[in-house]
Protein backbone atom coordinates (compact mmCIF):
# COMPACT_ATOMS: atom_id res chain seq x y z
CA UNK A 1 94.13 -28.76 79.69
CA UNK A 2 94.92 -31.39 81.89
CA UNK A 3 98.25 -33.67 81.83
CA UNK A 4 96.11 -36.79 80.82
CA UNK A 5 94.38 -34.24 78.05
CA UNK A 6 97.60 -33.33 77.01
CA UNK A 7 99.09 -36.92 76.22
CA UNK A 8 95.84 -38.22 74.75
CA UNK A 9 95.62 -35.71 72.05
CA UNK A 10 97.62 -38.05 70.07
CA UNK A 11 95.48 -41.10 70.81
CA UNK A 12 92.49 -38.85 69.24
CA UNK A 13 94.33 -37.55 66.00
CA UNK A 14 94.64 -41.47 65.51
CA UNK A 15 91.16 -41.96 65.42
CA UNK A 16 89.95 -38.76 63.30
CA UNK A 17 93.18 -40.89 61.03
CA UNK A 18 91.73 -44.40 61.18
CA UNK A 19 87.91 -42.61 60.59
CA UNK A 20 89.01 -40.78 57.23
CA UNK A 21 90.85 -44.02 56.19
CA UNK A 22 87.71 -45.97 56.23
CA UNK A 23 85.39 -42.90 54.72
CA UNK A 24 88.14 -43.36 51.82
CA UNK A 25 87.91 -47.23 51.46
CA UNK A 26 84.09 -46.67 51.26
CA UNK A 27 84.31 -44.24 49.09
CA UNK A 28 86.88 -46.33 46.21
CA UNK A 29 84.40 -49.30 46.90
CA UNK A 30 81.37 -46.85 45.97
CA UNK A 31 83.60 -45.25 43.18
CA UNK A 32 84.32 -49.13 41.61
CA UNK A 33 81.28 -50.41 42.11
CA UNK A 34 79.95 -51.60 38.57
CA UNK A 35 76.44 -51.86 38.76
CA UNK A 36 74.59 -53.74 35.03
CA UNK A 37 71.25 -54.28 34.38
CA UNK A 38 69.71 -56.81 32.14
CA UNK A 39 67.21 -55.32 30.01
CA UNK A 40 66.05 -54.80 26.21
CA UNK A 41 66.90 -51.45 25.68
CA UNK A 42 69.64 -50.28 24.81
CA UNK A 43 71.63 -48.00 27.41
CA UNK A 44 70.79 -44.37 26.83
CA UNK A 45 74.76 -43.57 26.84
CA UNK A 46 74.71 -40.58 29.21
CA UNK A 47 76.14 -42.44 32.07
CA UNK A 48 76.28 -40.00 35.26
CA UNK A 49 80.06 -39.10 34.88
CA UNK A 50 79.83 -35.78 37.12
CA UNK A 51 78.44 -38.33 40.37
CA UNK A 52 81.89 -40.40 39.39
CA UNK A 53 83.78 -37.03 39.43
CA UNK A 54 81.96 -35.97 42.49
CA UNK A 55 83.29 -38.86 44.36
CA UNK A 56 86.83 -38.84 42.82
CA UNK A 57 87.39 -35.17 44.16
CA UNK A 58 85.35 -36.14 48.01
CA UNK A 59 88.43 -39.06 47.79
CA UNK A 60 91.44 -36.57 47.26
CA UNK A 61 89.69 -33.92 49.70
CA UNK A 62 89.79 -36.80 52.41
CA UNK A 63 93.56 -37.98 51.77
CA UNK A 64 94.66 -34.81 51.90
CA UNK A 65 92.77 -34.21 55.37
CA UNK A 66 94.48 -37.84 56.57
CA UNK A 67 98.09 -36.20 55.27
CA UNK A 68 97.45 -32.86 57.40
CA UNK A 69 95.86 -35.40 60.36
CA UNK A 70 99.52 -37.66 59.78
CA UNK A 71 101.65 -34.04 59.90
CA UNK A 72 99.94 -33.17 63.04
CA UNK A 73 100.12 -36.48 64.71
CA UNK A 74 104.09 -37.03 64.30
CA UNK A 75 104.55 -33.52 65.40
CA UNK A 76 102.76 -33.53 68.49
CA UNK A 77 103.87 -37.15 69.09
CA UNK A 78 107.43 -35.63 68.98
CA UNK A 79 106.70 -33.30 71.53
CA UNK A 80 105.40 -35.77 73.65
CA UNK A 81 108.62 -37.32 72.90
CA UNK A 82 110.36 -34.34 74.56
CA UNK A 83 108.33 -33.95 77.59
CA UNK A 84 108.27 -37.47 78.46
CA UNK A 85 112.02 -37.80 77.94
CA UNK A 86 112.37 -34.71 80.57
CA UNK A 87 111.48 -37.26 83.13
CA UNK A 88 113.85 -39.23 85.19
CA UNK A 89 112.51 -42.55 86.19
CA UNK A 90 112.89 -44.85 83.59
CA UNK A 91 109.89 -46.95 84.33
CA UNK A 92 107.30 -43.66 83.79
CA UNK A 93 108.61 -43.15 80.78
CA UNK A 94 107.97 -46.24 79.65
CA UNK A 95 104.47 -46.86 81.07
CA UNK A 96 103.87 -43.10 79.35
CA UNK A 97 105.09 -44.16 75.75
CA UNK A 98 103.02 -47.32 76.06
CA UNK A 99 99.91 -45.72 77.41
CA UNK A 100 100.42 -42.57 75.14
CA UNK A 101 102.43 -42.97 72.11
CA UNK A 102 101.67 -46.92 71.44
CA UNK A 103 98.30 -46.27 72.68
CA UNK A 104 98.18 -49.63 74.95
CA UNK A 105 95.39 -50.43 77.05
CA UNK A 106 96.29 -50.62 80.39
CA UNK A 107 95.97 -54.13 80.42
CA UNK A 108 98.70 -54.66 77.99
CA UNK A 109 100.82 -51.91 80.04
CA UNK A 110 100.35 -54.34 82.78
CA UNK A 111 101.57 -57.45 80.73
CA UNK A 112 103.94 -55.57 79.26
CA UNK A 113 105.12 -53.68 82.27
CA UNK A 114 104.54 -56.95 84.02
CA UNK A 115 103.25 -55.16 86.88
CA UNK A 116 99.56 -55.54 88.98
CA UNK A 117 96.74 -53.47 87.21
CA UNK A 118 96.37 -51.08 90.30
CA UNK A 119 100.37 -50.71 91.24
CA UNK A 120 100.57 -49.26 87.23
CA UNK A 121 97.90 -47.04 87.89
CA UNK A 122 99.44 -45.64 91.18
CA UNK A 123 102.49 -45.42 89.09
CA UNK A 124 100.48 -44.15 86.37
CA UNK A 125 99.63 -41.23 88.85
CA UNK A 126 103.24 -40.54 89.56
CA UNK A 127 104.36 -40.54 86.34
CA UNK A 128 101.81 -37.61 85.56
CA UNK A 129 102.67 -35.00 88.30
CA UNK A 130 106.03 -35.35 87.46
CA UNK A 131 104.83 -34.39 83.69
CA UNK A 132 103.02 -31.85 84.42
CA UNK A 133 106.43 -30.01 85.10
CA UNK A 134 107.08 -30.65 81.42
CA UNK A 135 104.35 -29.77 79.65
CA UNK A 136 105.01 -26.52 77.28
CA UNK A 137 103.09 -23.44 78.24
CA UNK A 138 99.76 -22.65 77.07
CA UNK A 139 98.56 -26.27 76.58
């Protein structure tokens, strides 16, 4: 795994997180949905309760997959932590929490960094062979 691979595991968990979040909100909006029908017969009474339950149980599966996602993400995000806090120049470390832990586009970096797009990536650069040092074995 490379350095970059390394720090943007954390940018990925995110997104598996954000995906689940909306496959819930889909998922209450489907189980809340009240659907009525105008008609002159009366209803036969055996709504389809099992489909309800069916979705109830798909919703709990899901937020417990987005609490083990949440687990994983703050732990590896404190490790990331570690191994960017190993490194001595101030101004990587920042560039690498934006870019890695804040998950900024590198045009915010920039703005934020307030630095030319192609200086932060040559710094960029930098800042990742000196992390490579850092990175804990077998990753």
């Amino acid at each position: 795994m490379t350095v970059k691979e390394y720090l943007g595991q954390a940018y990925r968990i995110d997104q598996r997180i954000n995906s689940k979040l909306e496959q819930v909100g889909s998922l209450r909006a489907l189980a809340t949905k009240a659907t009525s029908t105008m008609s002159d017969t009366p209803p036969s009474g055996s709504r389809n309760v099992q489909s309800m339950e069916n979705v109830i149980v798909k919703i709990i599966d899901l937020e417990n997959e987005i609490n083990e996602d949440i687990d994983m993400l703050v732990d590896l995000k404190r490790e990331i932590v570690g191994v960017i806090k190993r490194i001595e120049n101030p101004e990587y470390q920042t560039l690498l929490e934006l870019r890695y832990l804040c998950f900024y586009s590198w045009e915010k970096v920039a703005v934020e960094m307030e630095y030319d797009l192609r200086y932060l990536h040559k710094l960029h650069r930098k800042a990742l062979e000196q992390c490579s040092a850092f990175i804990p074995a077998g990753k």
